[in-house]
Protein backbone atom coordinates (compact mmCIF):
# COMPACT_ATOMS: atom_id res chain seq x y z
CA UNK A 1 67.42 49.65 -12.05
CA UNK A 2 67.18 49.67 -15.65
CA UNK A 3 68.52 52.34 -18.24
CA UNK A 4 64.71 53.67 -18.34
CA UNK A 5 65.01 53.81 -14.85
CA UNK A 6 67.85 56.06 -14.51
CA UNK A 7 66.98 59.56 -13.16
CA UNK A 8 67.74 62.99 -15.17
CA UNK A 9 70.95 64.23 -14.43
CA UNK A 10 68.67 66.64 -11.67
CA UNK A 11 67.87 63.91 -9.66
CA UNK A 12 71.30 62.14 -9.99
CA UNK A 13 73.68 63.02 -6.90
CA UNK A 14 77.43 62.70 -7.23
CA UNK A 15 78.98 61.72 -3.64
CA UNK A 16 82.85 62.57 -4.21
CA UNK A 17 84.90 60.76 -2.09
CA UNK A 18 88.82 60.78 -0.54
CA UNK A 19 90.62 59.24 2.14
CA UNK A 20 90.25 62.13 3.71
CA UNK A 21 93.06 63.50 6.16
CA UNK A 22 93.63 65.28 9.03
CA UNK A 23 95.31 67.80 7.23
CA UNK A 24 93.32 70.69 6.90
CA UNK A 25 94.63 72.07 2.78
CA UNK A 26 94.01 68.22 1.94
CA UNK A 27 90.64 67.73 3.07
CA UNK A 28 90.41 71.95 1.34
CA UNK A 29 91.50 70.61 -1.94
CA UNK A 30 88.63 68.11 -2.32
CA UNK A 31 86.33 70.94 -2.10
CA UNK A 32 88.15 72.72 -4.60
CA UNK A 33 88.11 69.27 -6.88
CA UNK A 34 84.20 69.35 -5.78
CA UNK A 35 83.33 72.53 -6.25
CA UNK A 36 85.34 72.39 -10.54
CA UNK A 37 83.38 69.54 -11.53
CA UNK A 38 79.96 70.87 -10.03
CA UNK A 39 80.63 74.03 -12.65
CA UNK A 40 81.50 71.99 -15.44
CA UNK A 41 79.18 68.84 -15.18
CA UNK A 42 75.40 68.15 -16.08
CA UNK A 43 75.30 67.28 -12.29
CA UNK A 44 73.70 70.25 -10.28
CA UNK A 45 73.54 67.83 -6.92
CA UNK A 46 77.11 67.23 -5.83
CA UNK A 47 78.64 66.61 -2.45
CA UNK A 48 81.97 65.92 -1.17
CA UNK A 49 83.05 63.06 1.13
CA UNK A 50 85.60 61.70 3.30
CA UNK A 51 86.05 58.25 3.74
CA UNK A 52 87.76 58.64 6.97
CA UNK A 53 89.19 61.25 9.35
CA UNK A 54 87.29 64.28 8.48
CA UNK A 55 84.13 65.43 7.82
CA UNK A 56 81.59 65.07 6.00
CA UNK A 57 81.36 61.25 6.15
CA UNK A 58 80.15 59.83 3.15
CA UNK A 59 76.64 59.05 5.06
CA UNK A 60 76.76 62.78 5.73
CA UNK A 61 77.40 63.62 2.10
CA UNK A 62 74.62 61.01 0.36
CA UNK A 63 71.78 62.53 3.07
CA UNK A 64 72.48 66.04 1.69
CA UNK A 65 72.20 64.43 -1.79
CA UNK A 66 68.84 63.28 -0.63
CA UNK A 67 67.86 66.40 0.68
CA UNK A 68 68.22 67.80 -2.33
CA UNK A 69 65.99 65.87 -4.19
CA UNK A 70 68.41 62.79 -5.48
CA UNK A 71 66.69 59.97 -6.76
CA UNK A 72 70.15 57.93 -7.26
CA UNK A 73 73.35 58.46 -5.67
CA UNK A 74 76.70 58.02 -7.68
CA UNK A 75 79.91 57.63 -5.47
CA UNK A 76 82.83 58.46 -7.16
CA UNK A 77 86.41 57.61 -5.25
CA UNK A 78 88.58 60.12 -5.90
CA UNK A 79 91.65 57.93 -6.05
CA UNK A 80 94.02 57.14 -8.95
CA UNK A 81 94.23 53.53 -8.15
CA UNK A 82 91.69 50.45 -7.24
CA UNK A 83 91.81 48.97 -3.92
CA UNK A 84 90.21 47.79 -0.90
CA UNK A 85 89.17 51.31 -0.44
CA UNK A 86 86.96 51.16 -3.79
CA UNK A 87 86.15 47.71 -3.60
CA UNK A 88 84.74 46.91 0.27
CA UNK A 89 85.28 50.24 1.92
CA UNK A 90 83.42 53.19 0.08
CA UNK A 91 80.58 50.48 -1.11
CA UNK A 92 80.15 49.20 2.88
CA UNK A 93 79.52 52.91 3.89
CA UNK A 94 77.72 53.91 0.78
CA UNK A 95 74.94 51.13 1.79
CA UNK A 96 75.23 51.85 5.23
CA UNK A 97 74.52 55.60 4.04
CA UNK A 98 71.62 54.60 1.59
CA UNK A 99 70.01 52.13 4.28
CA UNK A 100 70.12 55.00 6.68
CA UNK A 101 68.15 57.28 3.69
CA UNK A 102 65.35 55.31 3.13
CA UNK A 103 66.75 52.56 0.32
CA UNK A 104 67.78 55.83 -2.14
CA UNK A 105 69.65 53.49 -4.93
CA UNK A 106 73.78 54.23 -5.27
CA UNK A 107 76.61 52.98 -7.77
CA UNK A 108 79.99 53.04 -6.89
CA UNK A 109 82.51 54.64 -10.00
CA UNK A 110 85.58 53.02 -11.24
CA UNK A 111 88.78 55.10 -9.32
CA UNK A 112 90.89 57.69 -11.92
CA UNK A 113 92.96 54.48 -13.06
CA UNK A 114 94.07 54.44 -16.20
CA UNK A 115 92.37 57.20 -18.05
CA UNK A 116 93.99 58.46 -21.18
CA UNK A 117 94.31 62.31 -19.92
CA UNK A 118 96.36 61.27 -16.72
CA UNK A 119 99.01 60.55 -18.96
CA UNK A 120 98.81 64.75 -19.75
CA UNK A 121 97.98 65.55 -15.87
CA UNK A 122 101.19 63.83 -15.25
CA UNK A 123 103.17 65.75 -18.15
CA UNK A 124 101.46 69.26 -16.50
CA UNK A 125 103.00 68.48 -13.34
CA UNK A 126 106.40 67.52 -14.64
CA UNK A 127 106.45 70.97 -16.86
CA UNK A 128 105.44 72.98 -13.72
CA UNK A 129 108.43 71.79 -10.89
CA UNK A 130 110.54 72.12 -13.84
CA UNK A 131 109.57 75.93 -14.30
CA UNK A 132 109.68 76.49 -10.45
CA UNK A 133 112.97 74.62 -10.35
CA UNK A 134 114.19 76.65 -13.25
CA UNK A 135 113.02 79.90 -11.65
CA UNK A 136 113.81 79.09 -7.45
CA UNK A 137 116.36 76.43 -7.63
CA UNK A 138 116.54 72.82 -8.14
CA UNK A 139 116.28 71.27 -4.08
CA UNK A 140 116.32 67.23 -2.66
CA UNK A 141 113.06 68.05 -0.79
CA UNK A 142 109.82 67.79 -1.61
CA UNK A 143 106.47 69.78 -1.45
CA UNK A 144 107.28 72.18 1.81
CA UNK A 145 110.52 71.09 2.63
């Protein structure tokens, strides 16, 4: 697929993928992450995705992309770091997926990794346990302890 080849962003579908968990406000803060970019991207066909654990599978995910009228598929692994996940995991199931849809073309994204404004996520999260630590206590434990 060449860049004259590539679909408006209409017919582009963005696959957003975890781990997934078998914790239930995990698996709910994906489709919070999900449902942010769909408002603020060019992307109007966007599904969420497990890679494991929970549902919707990524095959589940890239079919409803389909049914919506994507033309390409772009998986994006929602992790900070590359590994075997991004590398041989997400791609194996993303062609499984795209085999099982009739051939619809995917890429996989580069994970989070180093991206210049994780340096000022990570400066947002120190700022806001210092404020709760400032306002409930400092404690040894961590989140829900």
């Amino acid at each position: 697929m060449g860049i004259a080849d590539v679909p408006s962003p209409d017919q582009i579908g963005v696959v957003i993928v975890d781990h997934g968990s078998r914790r239930d406000r995990s698996n709910r803060t994906l489709l919070e992450i999900v449902a942010m970019f769909e408002r603020q991207s060019r992307f109007s066909i966007v599904e969420a995705a497990h890679m494991e654990l929970a549902e919707p599978s990524i095959e589940t995910a890239f079919g409803r992309c389909v049914q919506r009228g994507a033309r390409l598929i772009l998986v994006h692994p929602c992790f900070v770091l590359p590994g075997r996940h991004w590398n041989h995991d997400i791609p194996a199931l993303a062609a499984r997926a795209a085999r099982r849809a009739g051939g619809v073309p995917f890429l996989v994204t580069e994970p989070l990794g180093c991206h210049p404004l994780l340096a000022r996520i990570i400066d947002d999260r120190i700022t806001q346990c210092l404020e709760h630590a400032a306002t409930d206590g400092m404690s040894r434990e961590g989140p829900g302890g």
